[in-house]
C-alpha atoms as a PDB file:
ATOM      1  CA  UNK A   1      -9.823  -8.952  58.005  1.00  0.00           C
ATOM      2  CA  UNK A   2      -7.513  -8.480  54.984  1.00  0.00           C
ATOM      3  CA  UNK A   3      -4.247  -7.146  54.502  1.00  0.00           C
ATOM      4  CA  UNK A   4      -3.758  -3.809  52.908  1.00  0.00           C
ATOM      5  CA  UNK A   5      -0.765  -3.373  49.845  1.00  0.00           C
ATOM      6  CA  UNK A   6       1.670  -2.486  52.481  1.00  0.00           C
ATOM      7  CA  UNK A   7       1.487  -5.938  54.446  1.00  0.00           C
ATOM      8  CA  UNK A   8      -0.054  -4.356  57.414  1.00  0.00           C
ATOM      9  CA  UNK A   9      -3.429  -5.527  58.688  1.00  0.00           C
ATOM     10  CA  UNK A  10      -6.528  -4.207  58.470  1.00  0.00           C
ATOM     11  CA  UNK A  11      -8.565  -4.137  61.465  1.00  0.00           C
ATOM     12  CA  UNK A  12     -11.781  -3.970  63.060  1.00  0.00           C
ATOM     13  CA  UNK A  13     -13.367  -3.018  59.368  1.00  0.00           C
ATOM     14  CA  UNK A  14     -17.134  -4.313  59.646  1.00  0.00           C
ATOM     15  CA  UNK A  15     -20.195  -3.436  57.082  1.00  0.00           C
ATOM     16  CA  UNK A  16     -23.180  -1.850  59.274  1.00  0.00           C
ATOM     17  CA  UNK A  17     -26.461  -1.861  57.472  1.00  0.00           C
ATOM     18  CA  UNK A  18     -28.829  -0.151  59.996  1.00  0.00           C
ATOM     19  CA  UNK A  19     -33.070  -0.263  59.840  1.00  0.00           C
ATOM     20  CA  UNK A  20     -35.106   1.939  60.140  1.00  0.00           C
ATOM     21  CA  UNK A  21     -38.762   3.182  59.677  1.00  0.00           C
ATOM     22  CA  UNK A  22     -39.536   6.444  58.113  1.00  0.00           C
ATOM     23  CA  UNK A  23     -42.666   9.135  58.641  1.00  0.00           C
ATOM     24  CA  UNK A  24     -45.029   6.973  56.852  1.00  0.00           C
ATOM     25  CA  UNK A  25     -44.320   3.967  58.765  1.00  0.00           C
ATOM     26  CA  UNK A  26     -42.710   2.158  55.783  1.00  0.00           C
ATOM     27  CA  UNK A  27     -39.201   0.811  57.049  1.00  0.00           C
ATOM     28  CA  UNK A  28     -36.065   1.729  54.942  1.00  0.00           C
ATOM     29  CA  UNK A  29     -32.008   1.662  55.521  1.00  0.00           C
ATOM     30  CA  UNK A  30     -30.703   4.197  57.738  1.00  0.00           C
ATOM     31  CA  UNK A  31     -27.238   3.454  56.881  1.00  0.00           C
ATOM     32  CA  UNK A  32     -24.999   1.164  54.896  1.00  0.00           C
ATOM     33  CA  UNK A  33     -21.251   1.241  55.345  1.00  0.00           C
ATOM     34  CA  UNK A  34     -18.301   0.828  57.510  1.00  0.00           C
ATOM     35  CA  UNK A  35     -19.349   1.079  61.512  1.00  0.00           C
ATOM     36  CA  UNK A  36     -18.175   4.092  62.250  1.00  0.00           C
ATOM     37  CA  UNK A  37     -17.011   3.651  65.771  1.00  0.00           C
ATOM     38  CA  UNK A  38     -13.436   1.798  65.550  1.00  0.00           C
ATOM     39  CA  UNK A  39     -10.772   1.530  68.323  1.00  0.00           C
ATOM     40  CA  UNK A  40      -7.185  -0.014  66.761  1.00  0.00           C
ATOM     41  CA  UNK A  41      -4.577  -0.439  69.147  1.00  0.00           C
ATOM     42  CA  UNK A  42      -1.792   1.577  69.011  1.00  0.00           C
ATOM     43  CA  UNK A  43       0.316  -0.345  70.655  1.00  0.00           C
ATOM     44  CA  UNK A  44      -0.403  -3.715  69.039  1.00  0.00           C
ATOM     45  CA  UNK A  45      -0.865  -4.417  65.697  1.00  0.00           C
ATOM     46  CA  UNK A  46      -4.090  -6.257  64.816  1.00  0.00           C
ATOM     47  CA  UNK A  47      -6.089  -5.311  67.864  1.00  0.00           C
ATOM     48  CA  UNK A  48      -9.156  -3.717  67.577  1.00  0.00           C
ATOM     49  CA  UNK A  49     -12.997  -3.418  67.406  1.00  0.00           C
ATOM     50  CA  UNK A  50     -15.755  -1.819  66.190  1.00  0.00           C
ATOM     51  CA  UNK A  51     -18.840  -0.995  68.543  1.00  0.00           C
ATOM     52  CA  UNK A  52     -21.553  -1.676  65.974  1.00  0.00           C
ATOM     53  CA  UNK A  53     -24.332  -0.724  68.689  1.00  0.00           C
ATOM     54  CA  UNK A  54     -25.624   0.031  71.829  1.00  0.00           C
ATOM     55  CA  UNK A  55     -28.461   0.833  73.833  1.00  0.00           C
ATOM     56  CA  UNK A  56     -28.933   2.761  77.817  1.00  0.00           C
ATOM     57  CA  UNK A  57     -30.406   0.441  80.171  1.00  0.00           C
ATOM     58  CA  UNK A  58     -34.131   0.784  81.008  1.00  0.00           C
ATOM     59  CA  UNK A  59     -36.573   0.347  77.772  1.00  0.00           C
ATOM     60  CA  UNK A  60     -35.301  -0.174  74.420  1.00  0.00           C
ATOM     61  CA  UNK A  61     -36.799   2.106  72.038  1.00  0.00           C
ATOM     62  CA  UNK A  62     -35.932   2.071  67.609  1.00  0.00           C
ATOM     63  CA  UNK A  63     -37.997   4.855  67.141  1.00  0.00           C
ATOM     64  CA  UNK A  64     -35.796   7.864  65.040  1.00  0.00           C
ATOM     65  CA  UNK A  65     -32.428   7.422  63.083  1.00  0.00           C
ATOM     66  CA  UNK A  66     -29.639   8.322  65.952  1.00  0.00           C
ATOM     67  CA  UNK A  67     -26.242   6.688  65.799  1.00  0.00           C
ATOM     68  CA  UNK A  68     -25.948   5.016  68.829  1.00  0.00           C
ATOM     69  CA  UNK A  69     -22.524   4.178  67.966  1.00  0.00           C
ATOM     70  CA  UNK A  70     -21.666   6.983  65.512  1.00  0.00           C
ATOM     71  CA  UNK A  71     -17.813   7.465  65.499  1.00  0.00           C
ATOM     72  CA  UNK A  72     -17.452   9.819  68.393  1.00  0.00           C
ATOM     73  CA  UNK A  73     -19.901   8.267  70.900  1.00  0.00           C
ATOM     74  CA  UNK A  74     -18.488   6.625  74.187  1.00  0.00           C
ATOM     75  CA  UNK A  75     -19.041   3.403  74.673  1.00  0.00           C
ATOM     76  CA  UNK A  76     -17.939   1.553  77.508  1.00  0.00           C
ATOM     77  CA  UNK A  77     -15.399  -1.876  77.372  1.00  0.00           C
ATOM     78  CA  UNK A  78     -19.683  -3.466  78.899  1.00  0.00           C
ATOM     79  CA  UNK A  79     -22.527  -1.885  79.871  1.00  0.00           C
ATOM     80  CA  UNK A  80     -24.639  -1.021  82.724  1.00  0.00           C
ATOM     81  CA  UNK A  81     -27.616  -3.143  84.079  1.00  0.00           C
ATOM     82  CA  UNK A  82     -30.023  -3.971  81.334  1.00  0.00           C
ATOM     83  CA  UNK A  83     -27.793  -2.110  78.958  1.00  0.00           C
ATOM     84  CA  UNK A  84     -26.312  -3.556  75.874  1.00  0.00           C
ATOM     85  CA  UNK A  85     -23.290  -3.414  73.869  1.00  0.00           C
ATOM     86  CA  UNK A  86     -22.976  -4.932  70.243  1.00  0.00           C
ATOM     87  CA  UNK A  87     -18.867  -5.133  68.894  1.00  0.00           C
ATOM     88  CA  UNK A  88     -16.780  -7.502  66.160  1.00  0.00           C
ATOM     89  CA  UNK A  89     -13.022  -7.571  67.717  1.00  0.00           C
ATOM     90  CA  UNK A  90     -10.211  -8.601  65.612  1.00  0.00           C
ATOM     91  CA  UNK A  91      -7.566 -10.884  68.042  1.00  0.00           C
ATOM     92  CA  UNK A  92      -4.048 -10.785  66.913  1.00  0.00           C
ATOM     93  CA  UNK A  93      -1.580 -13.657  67.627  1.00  0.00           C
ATOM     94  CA  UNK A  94      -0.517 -13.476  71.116  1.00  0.00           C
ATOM     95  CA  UNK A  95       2.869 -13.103  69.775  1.00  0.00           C
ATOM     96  CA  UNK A  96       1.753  -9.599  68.786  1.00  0.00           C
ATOM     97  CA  UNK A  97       1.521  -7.812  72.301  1.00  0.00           C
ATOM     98  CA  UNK A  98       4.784  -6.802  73.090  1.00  0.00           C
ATOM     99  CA  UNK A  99       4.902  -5.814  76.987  1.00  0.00           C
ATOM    100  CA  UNK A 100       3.842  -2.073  76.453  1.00  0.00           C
ATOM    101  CA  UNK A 101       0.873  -3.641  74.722  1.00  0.00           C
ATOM    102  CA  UNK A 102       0.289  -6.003  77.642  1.00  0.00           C
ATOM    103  CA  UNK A 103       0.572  -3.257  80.144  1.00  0.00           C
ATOM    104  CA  UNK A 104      -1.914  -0.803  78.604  1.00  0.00           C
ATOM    105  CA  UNK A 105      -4.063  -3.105  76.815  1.00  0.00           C
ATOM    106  CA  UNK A 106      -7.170  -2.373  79.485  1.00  0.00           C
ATOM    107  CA  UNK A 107      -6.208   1.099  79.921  1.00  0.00           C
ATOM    108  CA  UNK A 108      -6.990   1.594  75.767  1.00  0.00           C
ATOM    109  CA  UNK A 109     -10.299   0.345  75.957  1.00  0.00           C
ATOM    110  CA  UNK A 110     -11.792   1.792  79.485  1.00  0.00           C
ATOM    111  CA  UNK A 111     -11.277  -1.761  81.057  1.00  0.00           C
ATOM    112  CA  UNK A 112      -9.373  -0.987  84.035  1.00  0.00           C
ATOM    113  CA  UNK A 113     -11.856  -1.938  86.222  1.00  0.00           C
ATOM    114  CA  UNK A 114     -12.387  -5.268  84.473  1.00  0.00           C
ATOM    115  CA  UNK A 115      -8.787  -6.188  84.621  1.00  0.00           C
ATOM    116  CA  UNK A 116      -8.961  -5.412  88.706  1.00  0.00           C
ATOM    117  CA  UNK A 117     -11.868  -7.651  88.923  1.00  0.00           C
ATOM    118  CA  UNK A 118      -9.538 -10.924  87.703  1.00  0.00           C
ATOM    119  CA  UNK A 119      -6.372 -10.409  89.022  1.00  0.00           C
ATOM    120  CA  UNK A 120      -5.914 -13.688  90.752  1.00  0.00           C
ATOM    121  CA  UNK A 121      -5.564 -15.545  87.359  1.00  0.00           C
ATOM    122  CA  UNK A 122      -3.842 -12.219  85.690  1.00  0.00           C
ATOM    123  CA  UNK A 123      -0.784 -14.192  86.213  1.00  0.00           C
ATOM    124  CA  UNK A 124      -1.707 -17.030  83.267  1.00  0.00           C
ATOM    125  CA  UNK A 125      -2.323 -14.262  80.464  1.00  0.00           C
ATOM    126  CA  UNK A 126      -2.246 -11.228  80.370  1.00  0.00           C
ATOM    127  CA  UNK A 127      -5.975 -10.339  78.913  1.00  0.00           C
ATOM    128  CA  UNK A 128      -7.603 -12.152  81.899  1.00  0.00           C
ATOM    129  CA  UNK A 129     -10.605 -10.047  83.005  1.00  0.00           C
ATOM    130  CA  UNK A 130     -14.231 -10.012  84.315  1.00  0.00           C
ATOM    131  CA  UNK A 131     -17.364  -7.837  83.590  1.00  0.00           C
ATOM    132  CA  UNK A 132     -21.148  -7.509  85.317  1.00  0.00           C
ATOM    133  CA  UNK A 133     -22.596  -8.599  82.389  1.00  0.00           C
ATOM    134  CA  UNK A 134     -23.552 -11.866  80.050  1.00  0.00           C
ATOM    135  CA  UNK A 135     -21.967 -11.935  76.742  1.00  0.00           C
ATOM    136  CA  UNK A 136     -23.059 -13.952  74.046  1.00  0.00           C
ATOM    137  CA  UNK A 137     -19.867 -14.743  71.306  1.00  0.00           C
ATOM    138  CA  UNK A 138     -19.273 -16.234  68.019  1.00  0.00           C
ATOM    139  CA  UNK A 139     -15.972 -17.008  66.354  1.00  0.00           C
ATOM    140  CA  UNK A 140     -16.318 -15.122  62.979  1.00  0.00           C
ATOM    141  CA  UNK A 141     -12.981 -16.286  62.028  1.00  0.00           C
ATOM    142  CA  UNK A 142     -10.148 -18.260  62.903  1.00  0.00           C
ATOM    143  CA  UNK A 143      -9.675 -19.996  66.047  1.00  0.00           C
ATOM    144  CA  UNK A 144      -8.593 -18.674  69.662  1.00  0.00           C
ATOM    145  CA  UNK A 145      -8.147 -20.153  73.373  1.00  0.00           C
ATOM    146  CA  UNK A 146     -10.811 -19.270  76.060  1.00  0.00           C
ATOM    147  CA  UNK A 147      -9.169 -19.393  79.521  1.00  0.00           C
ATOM    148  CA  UNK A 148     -11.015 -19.742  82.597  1.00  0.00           C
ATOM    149  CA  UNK A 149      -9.476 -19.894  86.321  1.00  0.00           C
ATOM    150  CA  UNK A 150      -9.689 -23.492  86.275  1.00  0.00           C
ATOM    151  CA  UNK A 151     -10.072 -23.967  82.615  1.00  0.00           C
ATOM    152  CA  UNK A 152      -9.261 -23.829  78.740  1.00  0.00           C
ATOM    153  CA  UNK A 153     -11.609 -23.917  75.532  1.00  0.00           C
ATOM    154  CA  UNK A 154     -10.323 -24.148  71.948  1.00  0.00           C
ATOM    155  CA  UNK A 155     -13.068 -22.511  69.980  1.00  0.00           C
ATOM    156  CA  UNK A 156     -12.938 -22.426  66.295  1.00  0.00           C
ATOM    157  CA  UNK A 157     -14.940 -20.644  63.399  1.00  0.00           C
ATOM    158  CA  UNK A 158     -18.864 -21.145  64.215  1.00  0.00           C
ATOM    159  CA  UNK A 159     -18.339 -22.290  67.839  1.00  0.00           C
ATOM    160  CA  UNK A 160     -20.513 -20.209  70.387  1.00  0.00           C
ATOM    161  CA  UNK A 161     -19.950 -19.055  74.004  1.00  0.00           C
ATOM    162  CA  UNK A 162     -22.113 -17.706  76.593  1.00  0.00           C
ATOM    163  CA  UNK A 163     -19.865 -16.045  79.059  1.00  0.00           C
ATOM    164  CA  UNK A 164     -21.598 -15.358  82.611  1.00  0.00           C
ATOM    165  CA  UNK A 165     -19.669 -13.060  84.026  1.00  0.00           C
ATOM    166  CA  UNK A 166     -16.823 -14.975  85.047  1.00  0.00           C
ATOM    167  CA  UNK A 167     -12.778 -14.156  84.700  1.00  0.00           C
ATOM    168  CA  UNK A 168     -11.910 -15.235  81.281  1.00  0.00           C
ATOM    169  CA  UNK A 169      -8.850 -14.607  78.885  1.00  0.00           C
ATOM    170  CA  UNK A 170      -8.685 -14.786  75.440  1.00  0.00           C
ATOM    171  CA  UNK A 171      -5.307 -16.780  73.907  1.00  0.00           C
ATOM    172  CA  UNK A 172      -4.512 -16.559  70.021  1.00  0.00           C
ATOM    173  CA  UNK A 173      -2.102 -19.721  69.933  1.00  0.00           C
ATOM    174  CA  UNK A 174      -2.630 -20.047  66.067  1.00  0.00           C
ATOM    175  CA  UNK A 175       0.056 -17.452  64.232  1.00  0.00           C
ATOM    176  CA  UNK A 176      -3.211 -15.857  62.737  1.00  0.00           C
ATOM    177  CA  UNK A 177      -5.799 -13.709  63.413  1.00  0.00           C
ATOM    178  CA  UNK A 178      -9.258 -14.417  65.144  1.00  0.00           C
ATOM    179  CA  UNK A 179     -12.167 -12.299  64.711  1.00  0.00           C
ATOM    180  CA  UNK A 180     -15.133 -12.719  67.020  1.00  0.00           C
ATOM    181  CA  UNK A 181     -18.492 -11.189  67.463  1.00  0.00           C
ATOM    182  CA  UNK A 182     -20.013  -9.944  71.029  1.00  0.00           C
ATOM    183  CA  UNK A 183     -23.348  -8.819  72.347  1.00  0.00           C
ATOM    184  CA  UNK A 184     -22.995  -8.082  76.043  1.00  0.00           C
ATOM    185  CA  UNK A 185     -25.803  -7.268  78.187  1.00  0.00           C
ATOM    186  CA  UNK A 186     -25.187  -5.743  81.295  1.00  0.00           C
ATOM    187  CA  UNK A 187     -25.805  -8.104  84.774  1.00  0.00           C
ATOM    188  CA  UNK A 188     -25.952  -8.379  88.385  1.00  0.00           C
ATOM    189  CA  UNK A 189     -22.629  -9.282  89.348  1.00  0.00           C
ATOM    190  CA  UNK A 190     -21.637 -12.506  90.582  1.00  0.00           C
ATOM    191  CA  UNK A 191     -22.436 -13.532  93.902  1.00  0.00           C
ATOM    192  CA  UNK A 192     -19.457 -14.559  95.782  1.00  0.00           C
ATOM    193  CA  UNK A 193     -19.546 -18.630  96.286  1.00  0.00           C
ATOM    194  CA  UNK A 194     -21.788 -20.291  98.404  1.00  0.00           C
ATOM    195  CA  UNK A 195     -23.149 -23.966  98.342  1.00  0.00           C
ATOM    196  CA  UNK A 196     -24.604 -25.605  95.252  1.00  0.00           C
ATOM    197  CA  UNK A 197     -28.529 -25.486  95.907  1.00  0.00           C
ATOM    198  CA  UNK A 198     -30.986 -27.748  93.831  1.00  0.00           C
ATOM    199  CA  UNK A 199     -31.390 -25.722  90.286  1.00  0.00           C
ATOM    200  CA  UNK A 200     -28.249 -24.654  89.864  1.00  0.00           C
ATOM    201  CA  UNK A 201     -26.078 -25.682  86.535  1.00  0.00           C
ATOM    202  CA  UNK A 202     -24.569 -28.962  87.175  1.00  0.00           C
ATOM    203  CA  UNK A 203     -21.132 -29.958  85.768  1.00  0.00           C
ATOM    204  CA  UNK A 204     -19.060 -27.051  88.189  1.00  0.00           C
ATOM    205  CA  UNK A 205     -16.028 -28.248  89.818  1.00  0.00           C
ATOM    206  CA  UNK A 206     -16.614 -29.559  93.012  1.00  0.00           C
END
């Protein structure tokens, strides 16, 4: 993320370089440039990602040069079972959302349904949400809170978090931006609570 001459920032700008194999089997670059497929917020300045790729559940197949996330292709806020989504998201300061932002944030990226799904925390921040899926994240840059109903993370530059499907928020405390990178795959959801059995990850609040 940079800022352009006019002090504004620059969001959700990533460099795509995209493999492929042409019709003599040798493998070559499809593309090389800016991912196409960018959503900026226009209610709050800073927000915003780029979907650098997905794939439809069932079978992954790289065969051809299609654009699964060429600029006008829909791509959902996570995917369907055994689908995949690939995005960088740029995190503003929370300071940025003014309450229009708040109020519309899910509605601007198809995540209605994922803000439903955690509204027993939605009181604590406003970005709480949950998805069927398991996302695997990386803190490009910067730093940024992950919430949890009964918990809080600080995660900085480099940290990694594998994110089961659970009600999570994400809190930009630090007065600047936090970019982070995301490859969700879509799950079962959640089944609703029952007792610990013998195999299960230890460590959960009894």
């Amino acid at each position: 993320m940079s800022a352009e001459g006019n002090g504004a920032v620059r969001t959700a700008l990533v460099r795509r370089v995209v493999t492929g194999v042409d019709g003599h089997g040798r493998s070559y670059v499809v593309s090389d440039g800016e991912a196409p497929n960018v959503f900026r917020s226009p209610n709050v300045p800073g927000f915003g990602a780029a979907q650098v790729w997905a794939t439809e559940p069932g079978p992954v197949s790289n065969e051809g040069s299609t654009d699964r996330a060429a600029a006008d292709a829909e791509i959902p806020m996570y995917p369907e079972l055994g689908g995949t989504v690939f995005r960088v998201a740029d995190f503003p300061p929370d300071s940025a959302y003014d309450e229009t932002g708040k109020g519309g944030l899910f509605a601007d990226i198809g995540g209605d349904e994922a803000r439903d799904g955690a509204t027993h925390s939605a009181d604590r921040h406003f970005w709480f949400h949950k998805t069927d899926s398991i996302d695997f994240a990386v803190v490009l840059e910067g730093e940024i809170w992950m919430l949890l109903d009964e918990d809080e993370v600080l995660l900085e530059a480099g940290d990694v978090i594998v994110q089961r499907g659970t009600a999570h928020s994400w809190s930009n405390r630090s007065g600047k931006p936090c970019r982070m990178a995301f490859l969700l795959l879509g799950a079962l959801p959640v089944p609703a609570p029952r007792a610990v059995e013998d195999g299960q990850l230890t460590g959960q609040p009894s």
